[in-house]
C-alpha atoms as a PDB file:
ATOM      1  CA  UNK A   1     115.291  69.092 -47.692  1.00  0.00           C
ATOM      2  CA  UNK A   2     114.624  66.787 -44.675  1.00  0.00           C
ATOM      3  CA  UNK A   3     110.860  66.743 -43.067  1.00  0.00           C
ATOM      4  CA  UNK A   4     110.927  69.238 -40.407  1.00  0.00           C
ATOM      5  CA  UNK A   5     108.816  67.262 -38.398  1.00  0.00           C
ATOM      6  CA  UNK A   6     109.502  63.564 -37.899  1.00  0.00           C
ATOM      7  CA  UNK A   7     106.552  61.022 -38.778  1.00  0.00           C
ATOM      8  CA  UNK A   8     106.187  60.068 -34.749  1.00  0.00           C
ATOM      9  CA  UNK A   9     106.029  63.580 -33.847  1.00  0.00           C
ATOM     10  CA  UNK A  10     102.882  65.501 -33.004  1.00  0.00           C
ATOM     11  CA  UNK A  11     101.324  66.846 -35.824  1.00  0.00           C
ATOM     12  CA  UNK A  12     101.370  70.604 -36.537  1.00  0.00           C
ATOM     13  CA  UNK A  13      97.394  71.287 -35.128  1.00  0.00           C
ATOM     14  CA  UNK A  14      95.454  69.367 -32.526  1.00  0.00           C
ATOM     15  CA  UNK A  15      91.962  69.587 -32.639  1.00  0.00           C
ATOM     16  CA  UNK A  16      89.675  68.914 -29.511  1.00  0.00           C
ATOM     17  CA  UNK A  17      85.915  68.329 -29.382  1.00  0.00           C
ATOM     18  CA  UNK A  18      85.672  68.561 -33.929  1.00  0.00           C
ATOM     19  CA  UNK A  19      82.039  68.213 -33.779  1.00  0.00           C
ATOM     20  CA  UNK A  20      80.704  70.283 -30.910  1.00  0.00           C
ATOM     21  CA  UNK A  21      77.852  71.826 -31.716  1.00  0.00           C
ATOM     22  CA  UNK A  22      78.724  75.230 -29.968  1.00  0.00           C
ATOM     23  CA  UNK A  23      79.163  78.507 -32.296  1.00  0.00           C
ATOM     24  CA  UNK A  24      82.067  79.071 -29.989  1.00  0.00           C
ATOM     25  CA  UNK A  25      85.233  78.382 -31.871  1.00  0.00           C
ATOM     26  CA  UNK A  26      88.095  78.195 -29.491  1.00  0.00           C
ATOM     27  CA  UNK A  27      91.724  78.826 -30.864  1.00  0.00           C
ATOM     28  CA  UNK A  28      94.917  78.576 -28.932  1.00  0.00           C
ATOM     29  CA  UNK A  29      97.721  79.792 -31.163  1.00  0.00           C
ATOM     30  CA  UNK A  30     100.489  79.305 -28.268  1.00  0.00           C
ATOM     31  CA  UNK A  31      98.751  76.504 -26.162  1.00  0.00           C
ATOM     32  CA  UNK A  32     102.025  73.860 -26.533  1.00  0.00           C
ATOM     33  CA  UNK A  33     105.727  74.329 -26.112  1.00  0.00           C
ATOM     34  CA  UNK A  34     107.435  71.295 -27.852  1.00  0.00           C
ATOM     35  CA  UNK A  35     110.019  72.065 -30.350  1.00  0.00           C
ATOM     36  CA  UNK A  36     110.874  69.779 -33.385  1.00  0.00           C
ATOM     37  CA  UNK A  37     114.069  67.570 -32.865  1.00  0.00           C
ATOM     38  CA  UNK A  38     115.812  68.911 -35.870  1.00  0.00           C
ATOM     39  CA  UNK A  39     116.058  71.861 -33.966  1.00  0.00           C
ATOM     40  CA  UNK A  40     117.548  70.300 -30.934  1.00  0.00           C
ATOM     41  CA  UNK A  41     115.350  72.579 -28.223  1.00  0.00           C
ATOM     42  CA  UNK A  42     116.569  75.565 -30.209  1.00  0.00           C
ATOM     43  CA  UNK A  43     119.623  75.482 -28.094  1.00  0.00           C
ATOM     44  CA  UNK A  44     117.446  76.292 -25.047  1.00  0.00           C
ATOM     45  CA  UNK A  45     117.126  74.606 -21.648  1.00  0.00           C
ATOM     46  CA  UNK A  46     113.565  72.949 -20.652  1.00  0.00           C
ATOM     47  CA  UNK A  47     112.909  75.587 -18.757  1.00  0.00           C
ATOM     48  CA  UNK A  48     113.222  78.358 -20.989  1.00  0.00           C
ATOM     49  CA  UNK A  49     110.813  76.245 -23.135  1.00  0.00           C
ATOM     50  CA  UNK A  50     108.110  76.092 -20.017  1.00  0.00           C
ATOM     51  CA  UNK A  51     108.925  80.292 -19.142  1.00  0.00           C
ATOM     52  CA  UNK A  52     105.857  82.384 -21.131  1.00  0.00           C
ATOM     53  CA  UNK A  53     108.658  83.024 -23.601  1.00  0.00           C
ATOM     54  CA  UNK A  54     108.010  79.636 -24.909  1.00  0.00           C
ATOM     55  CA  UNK A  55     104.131  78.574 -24.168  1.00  0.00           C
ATOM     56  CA  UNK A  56     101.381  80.448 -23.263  1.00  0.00           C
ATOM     57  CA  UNK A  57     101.273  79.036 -19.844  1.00  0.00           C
ATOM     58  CA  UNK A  58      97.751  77.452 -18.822  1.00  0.00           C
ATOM     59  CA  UNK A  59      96.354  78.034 -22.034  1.00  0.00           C
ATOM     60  CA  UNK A  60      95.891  74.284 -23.047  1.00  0.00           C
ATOM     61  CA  UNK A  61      94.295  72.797 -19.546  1.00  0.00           C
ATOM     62  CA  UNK A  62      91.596  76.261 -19.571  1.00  0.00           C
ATOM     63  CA  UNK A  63      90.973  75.864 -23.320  1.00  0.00           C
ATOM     64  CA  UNK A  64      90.440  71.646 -22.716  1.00  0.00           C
ATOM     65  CA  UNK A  65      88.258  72.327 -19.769  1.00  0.00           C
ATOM     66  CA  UNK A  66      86.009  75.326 -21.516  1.00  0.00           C
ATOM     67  CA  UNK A  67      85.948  73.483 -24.710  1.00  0.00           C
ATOM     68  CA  UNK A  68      84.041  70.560 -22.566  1.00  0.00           C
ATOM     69  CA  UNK A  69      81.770  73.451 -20.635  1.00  0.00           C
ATOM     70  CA  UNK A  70      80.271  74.761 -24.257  1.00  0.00           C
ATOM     71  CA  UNK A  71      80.385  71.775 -25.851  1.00  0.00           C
ATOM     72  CA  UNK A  72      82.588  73.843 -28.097  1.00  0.00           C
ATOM     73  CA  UNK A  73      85.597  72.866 -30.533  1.00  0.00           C
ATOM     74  CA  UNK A  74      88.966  73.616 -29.717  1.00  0.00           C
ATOM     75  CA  UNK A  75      91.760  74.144 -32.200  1.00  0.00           C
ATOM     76  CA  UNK A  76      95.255  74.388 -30.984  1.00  0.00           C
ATOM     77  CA  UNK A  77      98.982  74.317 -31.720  1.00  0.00           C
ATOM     78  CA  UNK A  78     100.945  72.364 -29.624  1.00  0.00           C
ATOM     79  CA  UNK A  79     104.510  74.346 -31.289  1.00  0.00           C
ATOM     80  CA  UNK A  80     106.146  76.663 -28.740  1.00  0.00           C
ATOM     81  CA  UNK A  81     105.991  80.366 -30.300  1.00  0.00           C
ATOM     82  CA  UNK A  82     109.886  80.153 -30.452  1.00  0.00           C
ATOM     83  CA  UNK A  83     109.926  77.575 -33.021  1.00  0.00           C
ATOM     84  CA  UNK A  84     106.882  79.656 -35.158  1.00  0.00           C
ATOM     85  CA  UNK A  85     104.519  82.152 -33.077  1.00  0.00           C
ATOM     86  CA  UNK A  86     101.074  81.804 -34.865  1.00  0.00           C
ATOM     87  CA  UNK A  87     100.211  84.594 -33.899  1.00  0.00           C
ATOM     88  CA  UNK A  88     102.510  86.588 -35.834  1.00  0.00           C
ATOM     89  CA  UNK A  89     102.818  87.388 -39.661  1.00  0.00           C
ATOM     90  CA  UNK A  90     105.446  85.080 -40.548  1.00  0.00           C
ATOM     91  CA  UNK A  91     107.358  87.863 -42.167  1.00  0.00           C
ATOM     92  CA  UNK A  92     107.704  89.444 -39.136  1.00  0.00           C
ATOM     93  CA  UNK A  93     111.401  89.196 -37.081  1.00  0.00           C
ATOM     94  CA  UNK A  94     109.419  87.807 -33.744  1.00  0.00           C
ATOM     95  CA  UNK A  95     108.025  85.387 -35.761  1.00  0.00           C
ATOM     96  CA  UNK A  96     110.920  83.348 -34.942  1.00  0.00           C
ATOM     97  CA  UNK A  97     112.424  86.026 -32.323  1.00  0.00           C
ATOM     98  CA  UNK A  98     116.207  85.737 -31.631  1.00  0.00           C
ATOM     99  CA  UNK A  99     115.765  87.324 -28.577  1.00  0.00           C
ATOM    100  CA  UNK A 100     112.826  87.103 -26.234  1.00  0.00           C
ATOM    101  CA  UNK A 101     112.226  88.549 -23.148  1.00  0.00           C
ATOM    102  CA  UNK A 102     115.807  89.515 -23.014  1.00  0.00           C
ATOM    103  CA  UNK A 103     117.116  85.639 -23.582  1.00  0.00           C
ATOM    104  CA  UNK A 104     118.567  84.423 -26.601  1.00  0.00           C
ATOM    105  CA  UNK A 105     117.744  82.132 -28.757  1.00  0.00           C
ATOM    106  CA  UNK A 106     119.918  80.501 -30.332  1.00  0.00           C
ATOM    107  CA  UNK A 107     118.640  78.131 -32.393  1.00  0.00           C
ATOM    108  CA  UNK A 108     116.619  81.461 -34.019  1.00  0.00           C
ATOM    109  CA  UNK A 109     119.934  83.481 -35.161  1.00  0.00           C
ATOM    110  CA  UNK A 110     120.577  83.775 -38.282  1.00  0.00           C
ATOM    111  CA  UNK A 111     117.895  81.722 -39.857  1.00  0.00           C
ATOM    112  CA  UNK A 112     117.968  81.421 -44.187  1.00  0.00           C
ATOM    113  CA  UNK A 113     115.025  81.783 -45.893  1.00  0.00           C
ATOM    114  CA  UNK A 114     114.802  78.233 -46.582  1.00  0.00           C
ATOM    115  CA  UNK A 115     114.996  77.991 -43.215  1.00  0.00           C
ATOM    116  CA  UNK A 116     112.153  80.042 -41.827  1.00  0.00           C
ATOM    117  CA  UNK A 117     109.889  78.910 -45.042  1.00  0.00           C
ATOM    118  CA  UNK A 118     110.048  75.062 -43.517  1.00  0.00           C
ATOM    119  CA  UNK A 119     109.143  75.853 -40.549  1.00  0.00           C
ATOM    120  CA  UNK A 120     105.943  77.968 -41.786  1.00  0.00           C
ATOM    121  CA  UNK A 121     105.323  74.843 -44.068  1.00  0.00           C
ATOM    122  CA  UNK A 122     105.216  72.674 -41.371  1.00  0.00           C
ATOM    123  CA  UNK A 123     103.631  74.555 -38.583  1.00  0.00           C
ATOM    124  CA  UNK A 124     102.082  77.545 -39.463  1.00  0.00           C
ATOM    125  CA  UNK A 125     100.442  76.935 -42.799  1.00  0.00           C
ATOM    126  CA  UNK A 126      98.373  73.724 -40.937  1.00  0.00           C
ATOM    127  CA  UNK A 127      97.409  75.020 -38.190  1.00  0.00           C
ATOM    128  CA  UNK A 128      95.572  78.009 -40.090  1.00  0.00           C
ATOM    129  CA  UNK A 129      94.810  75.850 -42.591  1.00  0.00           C
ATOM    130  CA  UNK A 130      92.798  73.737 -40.093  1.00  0.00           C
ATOM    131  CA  UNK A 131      90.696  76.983 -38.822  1.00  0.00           C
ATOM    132  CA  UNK A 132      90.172  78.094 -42.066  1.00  0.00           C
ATOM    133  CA  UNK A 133      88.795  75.384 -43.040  1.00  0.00           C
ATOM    134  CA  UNK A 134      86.533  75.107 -40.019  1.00  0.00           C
ATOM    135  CA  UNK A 135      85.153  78.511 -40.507  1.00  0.00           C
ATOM    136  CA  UNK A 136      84.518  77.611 -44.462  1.00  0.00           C
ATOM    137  CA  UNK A 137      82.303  74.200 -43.010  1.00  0.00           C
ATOM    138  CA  UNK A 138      80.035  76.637 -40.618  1.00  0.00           C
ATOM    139  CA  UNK A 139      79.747  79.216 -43.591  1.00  0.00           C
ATOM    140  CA  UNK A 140      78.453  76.574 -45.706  1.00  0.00           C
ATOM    141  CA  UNK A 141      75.951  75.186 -43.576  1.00  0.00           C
ATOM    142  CA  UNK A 142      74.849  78.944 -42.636  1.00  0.00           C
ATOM    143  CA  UNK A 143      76.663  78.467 -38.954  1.00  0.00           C
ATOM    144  CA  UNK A 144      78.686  81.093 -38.753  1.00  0.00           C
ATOM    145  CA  UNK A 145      81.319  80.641 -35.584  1.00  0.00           C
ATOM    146  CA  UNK A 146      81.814  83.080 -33.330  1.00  0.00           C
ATOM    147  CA  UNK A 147      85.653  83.158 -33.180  1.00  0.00           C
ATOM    148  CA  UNK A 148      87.270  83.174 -29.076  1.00  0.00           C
ATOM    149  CA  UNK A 149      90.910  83.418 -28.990  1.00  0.00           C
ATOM    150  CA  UNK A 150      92.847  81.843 -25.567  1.00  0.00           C
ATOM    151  CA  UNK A 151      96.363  83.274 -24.434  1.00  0.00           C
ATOM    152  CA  UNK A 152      98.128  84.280 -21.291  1.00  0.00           C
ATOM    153  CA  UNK A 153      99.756  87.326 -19.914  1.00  0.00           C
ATOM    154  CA  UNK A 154     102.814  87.319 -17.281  1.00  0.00           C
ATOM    155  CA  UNK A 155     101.663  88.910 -13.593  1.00  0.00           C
ATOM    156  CA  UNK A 156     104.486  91.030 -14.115  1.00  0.00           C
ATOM    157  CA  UNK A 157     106.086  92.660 -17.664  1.00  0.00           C
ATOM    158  CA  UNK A 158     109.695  93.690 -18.178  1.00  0.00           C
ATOM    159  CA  UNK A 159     111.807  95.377 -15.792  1.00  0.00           C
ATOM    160  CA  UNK A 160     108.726  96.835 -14.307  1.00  0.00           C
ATOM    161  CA  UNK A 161     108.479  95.810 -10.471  1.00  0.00           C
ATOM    162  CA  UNK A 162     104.722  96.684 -10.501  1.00  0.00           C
ATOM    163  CA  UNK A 163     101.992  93.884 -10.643  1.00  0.00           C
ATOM    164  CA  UNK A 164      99.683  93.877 -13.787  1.00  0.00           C
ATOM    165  CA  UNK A 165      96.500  94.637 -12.405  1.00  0.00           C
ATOM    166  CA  UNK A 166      94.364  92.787 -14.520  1.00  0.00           C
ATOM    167  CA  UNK A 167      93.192  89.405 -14.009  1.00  0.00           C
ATOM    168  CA  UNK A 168      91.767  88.896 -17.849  1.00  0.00           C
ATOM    169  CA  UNK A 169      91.673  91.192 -20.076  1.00  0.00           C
ATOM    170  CA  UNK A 170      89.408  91.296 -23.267  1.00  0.00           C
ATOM    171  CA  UNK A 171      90.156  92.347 -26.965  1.00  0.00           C
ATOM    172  CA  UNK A 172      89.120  92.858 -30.073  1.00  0.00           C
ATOM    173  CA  UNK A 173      89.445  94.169 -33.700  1.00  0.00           C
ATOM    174  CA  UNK A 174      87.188  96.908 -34.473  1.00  0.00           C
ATOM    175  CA  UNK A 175      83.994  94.633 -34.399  1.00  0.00           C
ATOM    176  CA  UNK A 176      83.296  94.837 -30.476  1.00  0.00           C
ATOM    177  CA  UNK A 177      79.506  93.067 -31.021  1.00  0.00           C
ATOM    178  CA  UNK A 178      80.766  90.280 -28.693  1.00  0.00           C
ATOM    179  CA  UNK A 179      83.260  92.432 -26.548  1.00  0.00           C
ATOM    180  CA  UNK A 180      80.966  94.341 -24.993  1.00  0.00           C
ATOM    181  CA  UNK A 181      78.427  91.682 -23.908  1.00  0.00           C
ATOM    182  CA  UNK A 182      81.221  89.940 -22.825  1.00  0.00           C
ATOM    183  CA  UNK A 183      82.884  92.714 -20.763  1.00  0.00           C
ATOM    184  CA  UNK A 184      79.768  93.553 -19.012  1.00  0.00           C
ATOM    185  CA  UNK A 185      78.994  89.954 -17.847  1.00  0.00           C
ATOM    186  CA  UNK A 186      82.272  89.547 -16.974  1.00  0.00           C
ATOM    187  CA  UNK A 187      81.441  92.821 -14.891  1.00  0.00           C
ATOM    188  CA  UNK A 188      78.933  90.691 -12.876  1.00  0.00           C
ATOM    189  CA  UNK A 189      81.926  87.872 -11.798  1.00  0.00           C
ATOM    190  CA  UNK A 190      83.015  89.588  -7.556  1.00  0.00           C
ATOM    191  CA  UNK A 191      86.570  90.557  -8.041  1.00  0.00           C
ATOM    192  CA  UNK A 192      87.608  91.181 -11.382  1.00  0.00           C
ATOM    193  CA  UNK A 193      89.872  93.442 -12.578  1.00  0.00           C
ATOM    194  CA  UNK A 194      88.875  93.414 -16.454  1.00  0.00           C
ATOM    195  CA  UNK A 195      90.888  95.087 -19.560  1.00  0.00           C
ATOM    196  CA  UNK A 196      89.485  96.667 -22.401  1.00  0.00           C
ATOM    197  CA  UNK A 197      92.443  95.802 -24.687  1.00  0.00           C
ATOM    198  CA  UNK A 198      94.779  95.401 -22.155  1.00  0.00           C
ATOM    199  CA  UNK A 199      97.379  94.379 -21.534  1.00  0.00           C
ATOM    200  CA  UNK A 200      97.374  93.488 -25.159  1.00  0.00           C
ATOM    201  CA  UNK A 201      95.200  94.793 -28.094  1.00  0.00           C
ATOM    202  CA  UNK A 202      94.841  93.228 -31.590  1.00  0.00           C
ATOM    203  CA  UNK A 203      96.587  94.583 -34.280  1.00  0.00           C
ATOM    204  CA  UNK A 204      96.351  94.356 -38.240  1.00  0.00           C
ATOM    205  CA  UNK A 205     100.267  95.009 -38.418  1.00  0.00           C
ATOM    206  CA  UNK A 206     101.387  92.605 -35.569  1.00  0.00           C
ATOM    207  CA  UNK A 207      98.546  89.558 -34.994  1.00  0.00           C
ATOM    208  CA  UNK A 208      97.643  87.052 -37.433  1.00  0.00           C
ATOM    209  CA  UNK A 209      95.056  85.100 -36.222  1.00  0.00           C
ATOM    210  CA  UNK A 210      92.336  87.386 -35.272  1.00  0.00           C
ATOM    211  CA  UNK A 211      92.920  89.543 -38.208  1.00  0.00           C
ATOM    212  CA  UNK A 212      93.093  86.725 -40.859  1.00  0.00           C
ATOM    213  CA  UNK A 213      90.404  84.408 -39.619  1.00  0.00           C
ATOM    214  CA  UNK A 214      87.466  86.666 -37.814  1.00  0.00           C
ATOM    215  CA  UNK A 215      87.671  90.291 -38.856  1.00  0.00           C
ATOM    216  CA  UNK A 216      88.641  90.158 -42.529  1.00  0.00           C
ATOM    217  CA  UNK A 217      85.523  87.530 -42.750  1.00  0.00           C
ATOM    218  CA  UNK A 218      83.413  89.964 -40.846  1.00  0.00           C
ATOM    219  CA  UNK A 219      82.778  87.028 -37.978  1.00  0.00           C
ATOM    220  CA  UNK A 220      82.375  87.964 -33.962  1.00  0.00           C
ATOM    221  CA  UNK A 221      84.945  87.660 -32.218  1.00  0.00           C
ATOM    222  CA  UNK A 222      86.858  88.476 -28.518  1.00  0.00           C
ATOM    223  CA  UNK A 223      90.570  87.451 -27.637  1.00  0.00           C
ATOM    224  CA  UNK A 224      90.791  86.593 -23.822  1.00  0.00           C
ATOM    225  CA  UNK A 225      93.651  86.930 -22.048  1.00  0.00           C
ATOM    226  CA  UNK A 226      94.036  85.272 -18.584  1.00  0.00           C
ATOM    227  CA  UNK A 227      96.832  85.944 -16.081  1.00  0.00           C
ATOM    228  CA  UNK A 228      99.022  83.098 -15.715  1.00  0.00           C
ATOM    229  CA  UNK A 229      99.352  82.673 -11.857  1.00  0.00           C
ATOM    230  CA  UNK A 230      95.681  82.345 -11.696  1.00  0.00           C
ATOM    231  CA  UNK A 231      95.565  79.424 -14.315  1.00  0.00           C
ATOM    232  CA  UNK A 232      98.859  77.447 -13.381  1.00  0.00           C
ATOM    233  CA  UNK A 233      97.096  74.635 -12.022  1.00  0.00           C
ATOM    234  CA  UNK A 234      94.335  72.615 -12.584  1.00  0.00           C
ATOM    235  CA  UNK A 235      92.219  73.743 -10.108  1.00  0.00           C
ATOM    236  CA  UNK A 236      93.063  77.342 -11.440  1.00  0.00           C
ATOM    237  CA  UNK A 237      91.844  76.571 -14.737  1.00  0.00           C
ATOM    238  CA  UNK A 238      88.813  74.897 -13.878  1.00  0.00           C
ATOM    239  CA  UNK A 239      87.891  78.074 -11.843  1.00  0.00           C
ATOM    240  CA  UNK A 240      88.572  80.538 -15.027  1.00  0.00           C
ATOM    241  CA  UNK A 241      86.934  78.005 -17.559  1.00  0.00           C
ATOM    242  CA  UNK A 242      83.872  77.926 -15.508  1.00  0.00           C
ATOM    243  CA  UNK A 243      83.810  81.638 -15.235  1.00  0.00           C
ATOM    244  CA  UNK A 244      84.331  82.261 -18.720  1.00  0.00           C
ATOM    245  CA  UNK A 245      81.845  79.784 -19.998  1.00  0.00           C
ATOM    246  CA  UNK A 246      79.424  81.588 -17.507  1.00  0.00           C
ATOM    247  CA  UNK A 247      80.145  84.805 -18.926  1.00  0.00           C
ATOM    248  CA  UNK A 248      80.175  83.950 -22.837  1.00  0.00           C
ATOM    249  CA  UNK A 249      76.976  82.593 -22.328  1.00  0.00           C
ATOM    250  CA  UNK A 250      75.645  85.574 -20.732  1.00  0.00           C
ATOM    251  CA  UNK A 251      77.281  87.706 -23.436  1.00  0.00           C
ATOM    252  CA  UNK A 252      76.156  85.214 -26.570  1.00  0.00           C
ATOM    253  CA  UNK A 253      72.368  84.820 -24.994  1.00  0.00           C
ATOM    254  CA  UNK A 254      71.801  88.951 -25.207  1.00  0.00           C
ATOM    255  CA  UNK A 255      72.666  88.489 -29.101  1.00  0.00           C
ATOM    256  CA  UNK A 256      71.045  88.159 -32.477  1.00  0.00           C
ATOM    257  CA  UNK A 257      72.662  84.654 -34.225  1.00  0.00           C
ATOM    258  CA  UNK A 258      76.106  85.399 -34.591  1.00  0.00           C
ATOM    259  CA  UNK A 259      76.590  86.487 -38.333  1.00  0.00           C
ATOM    260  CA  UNK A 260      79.302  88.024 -40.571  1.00  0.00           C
ATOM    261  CA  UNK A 261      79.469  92.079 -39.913  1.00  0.00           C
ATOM    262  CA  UNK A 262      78.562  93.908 -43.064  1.00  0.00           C
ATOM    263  CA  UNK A 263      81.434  94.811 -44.966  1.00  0.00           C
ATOM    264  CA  UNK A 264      81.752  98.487 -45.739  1.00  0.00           C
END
């Protein structure tokens, strides 16, 4: 079988900042929308690929500029979620959706088994590879990370005309020792409309990365999701990473060093 990715093409995992000295770990599973040319755009115009259906929109200028605020690493996957959302059990049927948002994909219908396996090869296994193996390197020198997920949430969801209300909205699974500090200092920020697991929770059955990487290992952890129109542009982003670095430090100074929960 043919490489899925060609040897001038980006590799599967880019990884900013490798040795900040931050316990912040940043992940951005949907942070990039390019699609492999094997799979010719996956049938899709450009700006499908650029809609959230493709990217998480903002995610990779926020996550650069917070990454430089805590001196923090960034790992992130520069894939759009059509081609392999890392985010998602692999096994999963939105894994490689054949419909999102209501538009088809075609380059997603019908895919063989061979088919979905090379793109997990080639995408997925890396990039979780690469945080794995970042967590295992703070473990062994007794550092253990404190795991901060970055995505992006429409303003508006579906067919429903109403606005989201939220402007971020904070998650976690089961182990809320960083949520909480988070949610209050994020409290202090004028303005905010903050969700408690809105508009997205974590999920065992549905999210990978989270689940896999920070609460199976017993590590703190938040997800953070950020409403795209407020982190479309540059000057957007450098607004919400300064407020989120300003808040995670808040949250992070009111704690013990950040160690695995006990398992029980």
């Amino acid at each position: 079988m043919d490489a899925l990715l060609a040897a001038d093409e980006p590799a599967p995992v880019g990884v900013l900042r490798p040795a900040a000295p931050s316990a912040v770990l940043l992940i951005g599973d949907h942070a990039g929308n390019r699609v492999p040319r094997t799979l010719a755009k996956l049938g899709l115009p450009q700006r499908d690929l650029d809609r959230h259906i493709g990217i998480d929109i903002g995610i990779l200028g926020l996550g650069t500029t917070l990454s430089q605020r805590l001196d923090a690493t960034l790992i992130h996957q520069p894939y759009s979620r059509l081609v392999i959302d890392c985010n998602r059990r692999p096994d999963r049927p939105d894994a490689m959706p054949e419909v999102s948002d209501g538009t088809r994909v075609p380059g997603n219908l019908g895919l063989t088994a061979a088919a979905r396996a090379a793109r997990m090869a080639a995408i997925f296994v890396p990039y979780h590879a690469r945080i794995a193996a970042e967590i295992d390197r703070r473990l062994a020198r007794n550092r253990p990370p404190v795991l901060v997920a970055l995505h992006s949430f429409t303003p508006r969801h579906g067919d429903h005309p109403a606005p989201r209300p939220w402007h971020v909205g904070v998650s976690w699974l089961r182990d809320d020792r960083l949520a909480r500090p988070l949610l209050a200092a994020l409290a202090e920020e004028r303005g905010l409309v903050v969700g408690e697991n809105q508009p997205y929770g974590v999920s065992d059955s549905i999210d990978y990365a989270l689940p896999v990487h920070a609460a199976a290992r017993g590590l703190m952890h938040v997800e953070l999701e950020v409403r795209q129109d407020l982190i479309g542009d540059a000057a957007g982003q450098g607004a919400w990473a300064a407020r989120l670095a300003r808040s995670l430090h808040r949250a992070l100074a009111g704690l013990d060093r950040p160690g695995p929960a006990m398992q029980g």
